[in-house]
C-alpha atoms as a PDB file:
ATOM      1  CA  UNK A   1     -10.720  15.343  12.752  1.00  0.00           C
ATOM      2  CA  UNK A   2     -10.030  11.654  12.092  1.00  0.00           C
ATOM      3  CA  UNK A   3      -6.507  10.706  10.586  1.00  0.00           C
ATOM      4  CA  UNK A   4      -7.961   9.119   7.106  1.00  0.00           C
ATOM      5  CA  UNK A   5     -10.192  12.641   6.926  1.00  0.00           C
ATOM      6  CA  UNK A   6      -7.237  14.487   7.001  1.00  0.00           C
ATOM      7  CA  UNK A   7      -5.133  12.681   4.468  1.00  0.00           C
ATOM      8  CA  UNK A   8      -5.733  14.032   0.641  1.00  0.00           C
ATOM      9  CA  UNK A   9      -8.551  12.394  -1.649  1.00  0.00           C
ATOM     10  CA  UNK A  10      -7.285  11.492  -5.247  1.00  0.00           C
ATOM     11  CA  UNK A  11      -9.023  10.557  -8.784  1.00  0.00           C
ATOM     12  CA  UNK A  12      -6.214   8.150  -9.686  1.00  0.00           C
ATOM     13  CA  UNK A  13      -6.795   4.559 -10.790  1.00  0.00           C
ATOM     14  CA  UNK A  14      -5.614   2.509  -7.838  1.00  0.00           C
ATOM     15  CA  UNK A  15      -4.745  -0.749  -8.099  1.00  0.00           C
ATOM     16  CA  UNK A  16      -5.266  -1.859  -4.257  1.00  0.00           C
ATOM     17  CA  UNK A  17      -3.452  -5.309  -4.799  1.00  0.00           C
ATOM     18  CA  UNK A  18       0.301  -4.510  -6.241  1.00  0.00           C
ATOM     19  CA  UNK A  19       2.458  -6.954  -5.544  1.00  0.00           C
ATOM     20  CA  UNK A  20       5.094  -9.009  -7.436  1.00  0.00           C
ATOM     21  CA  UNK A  21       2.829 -11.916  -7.841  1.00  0.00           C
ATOM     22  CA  UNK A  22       0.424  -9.845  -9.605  1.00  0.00           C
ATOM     23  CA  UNK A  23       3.203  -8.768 -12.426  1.00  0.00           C
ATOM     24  CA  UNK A  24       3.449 -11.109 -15.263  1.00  0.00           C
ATOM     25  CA  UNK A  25       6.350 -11.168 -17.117  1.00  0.00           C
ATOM     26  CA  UNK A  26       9.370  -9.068 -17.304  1.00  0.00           C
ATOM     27  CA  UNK A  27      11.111  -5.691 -18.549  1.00  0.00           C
ATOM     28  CA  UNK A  28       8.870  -4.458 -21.918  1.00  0.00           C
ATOM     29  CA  UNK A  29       7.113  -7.733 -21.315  1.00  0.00           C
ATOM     30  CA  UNK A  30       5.511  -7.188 -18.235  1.00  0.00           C
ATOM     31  CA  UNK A  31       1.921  -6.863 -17.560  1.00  0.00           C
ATOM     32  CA  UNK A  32      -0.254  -6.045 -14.084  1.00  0.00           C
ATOM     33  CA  UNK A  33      -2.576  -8.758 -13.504  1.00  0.00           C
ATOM     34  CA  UNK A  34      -5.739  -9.311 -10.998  1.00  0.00           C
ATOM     35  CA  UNK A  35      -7.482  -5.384 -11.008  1.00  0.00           C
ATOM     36  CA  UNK A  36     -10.858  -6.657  -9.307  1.00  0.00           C
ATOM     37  CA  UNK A  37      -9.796  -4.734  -6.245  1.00  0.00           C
ATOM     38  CA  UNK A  38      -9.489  -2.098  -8.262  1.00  0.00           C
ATOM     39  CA  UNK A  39     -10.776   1.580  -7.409  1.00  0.00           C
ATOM     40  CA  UNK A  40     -10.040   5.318  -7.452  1.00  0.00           C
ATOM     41  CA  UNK A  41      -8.323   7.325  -5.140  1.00  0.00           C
ATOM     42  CA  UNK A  42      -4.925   8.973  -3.815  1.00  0.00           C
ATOM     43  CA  UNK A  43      -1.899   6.776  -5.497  1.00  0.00           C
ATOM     44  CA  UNK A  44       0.051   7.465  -2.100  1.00  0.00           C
ATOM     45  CA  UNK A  45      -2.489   5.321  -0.179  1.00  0.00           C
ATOM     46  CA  UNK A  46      -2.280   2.881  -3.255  1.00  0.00           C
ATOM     47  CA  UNK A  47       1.975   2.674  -2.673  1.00  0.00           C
ATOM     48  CA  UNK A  48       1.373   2.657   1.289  1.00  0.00           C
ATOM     49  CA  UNK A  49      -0.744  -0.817   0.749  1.00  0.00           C
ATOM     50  CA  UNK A  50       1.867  -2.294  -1.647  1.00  0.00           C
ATOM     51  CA  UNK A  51       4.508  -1.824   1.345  1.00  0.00           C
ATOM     52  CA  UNK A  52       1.899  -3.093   3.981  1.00  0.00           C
ATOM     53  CA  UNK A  53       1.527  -6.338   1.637  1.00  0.00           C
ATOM     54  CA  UNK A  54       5.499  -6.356   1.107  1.00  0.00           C
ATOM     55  CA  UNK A  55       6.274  -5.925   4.812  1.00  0.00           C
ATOM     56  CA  UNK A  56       4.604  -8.596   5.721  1.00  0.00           C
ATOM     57  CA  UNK A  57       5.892 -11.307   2.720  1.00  0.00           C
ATOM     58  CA  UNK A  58       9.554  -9.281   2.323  1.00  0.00           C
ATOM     59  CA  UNK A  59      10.699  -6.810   5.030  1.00  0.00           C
ATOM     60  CA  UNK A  60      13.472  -6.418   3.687  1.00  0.00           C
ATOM     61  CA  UNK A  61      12.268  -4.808   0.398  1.00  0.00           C
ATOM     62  CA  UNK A  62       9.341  -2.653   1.392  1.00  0.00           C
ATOM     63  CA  UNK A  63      10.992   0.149   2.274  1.00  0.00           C
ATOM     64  CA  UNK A  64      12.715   0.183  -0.931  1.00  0.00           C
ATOM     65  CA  UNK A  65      10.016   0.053  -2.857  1.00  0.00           C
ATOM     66  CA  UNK A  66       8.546   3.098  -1.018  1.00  0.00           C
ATOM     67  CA  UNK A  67      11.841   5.180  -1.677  1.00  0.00           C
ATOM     68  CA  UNK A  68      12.391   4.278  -4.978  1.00  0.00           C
ATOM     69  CA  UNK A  69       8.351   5.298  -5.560  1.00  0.00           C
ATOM     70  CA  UNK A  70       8.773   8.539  -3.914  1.00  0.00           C
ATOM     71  CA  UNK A  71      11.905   8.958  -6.034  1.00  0.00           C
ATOM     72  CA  UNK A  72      10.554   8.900  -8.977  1.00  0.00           C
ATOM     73  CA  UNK A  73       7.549  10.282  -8.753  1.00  0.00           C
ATOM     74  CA  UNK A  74       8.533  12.969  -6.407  1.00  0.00           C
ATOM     75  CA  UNK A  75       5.858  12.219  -3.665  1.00  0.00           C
ATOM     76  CA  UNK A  76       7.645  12.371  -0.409  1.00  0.00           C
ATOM     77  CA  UNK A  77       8.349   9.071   1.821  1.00  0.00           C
ATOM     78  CA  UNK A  78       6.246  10.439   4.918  1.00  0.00           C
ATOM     79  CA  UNK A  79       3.505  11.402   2.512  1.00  0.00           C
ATOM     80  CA  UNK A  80       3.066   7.756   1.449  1.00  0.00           C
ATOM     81  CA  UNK A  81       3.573   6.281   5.180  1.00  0.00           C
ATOM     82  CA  UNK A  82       0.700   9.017   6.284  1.00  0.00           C
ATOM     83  CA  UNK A  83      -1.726   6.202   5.413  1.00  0.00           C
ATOM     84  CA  UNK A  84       0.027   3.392   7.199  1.00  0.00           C
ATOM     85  CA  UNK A  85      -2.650   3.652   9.659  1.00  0.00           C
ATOM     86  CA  UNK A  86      -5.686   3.507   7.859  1.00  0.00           C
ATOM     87  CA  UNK A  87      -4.472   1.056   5.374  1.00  0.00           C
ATOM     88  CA  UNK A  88      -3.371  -1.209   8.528  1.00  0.00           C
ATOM     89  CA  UNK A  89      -7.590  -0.796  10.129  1.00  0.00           C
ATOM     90  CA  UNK A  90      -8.546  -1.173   6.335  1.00  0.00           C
ATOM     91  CA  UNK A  91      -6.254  -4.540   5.899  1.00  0.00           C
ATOM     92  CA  UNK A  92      -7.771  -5.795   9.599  1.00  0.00           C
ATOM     93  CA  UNK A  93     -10.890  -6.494   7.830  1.00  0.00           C
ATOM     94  CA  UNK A  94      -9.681  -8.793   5.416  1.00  0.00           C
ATOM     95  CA  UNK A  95      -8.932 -11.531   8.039  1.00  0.00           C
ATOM     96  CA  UNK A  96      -5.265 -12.578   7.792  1.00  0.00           C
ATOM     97  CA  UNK A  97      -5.085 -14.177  10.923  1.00  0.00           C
ATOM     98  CA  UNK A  98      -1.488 -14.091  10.881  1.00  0.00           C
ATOM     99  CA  UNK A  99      -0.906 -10.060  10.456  1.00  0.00           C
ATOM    100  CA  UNK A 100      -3.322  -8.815  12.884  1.00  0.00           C
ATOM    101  CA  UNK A 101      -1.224  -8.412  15.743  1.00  0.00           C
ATOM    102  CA  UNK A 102       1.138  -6.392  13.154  1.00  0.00           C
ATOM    103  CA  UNK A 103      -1.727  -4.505  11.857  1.00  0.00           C
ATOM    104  CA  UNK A 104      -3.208  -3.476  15.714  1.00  0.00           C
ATOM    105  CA  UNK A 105      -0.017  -2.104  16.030  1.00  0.00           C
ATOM    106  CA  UNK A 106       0.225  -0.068  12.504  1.00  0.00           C
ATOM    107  CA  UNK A 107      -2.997   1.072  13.053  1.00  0.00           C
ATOM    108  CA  UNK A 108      -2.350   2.489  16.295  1.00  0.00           C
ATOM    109  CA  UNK A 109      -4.953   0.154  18.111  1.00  0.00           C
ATOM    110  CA  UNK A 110      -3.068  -2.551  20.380  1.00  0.00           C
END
């Protein structure tokens, strides 16, 4: 069995772009912009892409943002980073020159 075919589906509204750029405004205020990538699915694969984006902009954050996640929400860390590796292949496709040799790695290629 592949990896992705063994992680859990989900019927959540995934975002599939979350990142600080795409949150407008602050505290009561704020409001999540830019939902064309939008789609459903698990939410842990949806958290696993938001630290794949952060990693790469501010490494020093994404793991933080993956704790304090499974924190309060109760999913556990190694749940969400299940679907490092597919989200890595998935993220290969979009061309960022400048991650791939990251992504290989994540996704267990190079």
């Amino acid at each position: 069995m592949s990896e992705l075919e063994s992680l859990p589906d989900g019927d959540r509204v995934c975002h599939r772009d979350f990142h600080p750029f795409n949150i407008h405004g602050a505290g009561q205020a704020a409001m999540i912009v830019d939902w064309l990538d939008a789609c459903c699915g698990n939410p842990l694969a949806d958290v696993c892409r938001t630290y794949l984006l952060l990693r790469h902009a501010v490494p020093e954050r994404a793991m933080d943002y993956v704790e304090t996640y499974a924190a309060m929400s109760g999913a556990e860390v190694g749940a969400i980073l299940a679907w490092l590796a597919p989200i890595a292949a998935a993220r290969l496709t979009e061309g960022v020159a400048d991650e791939n040799d990251e992504l290989l790695r994540l996704a267990g290629v190079a």
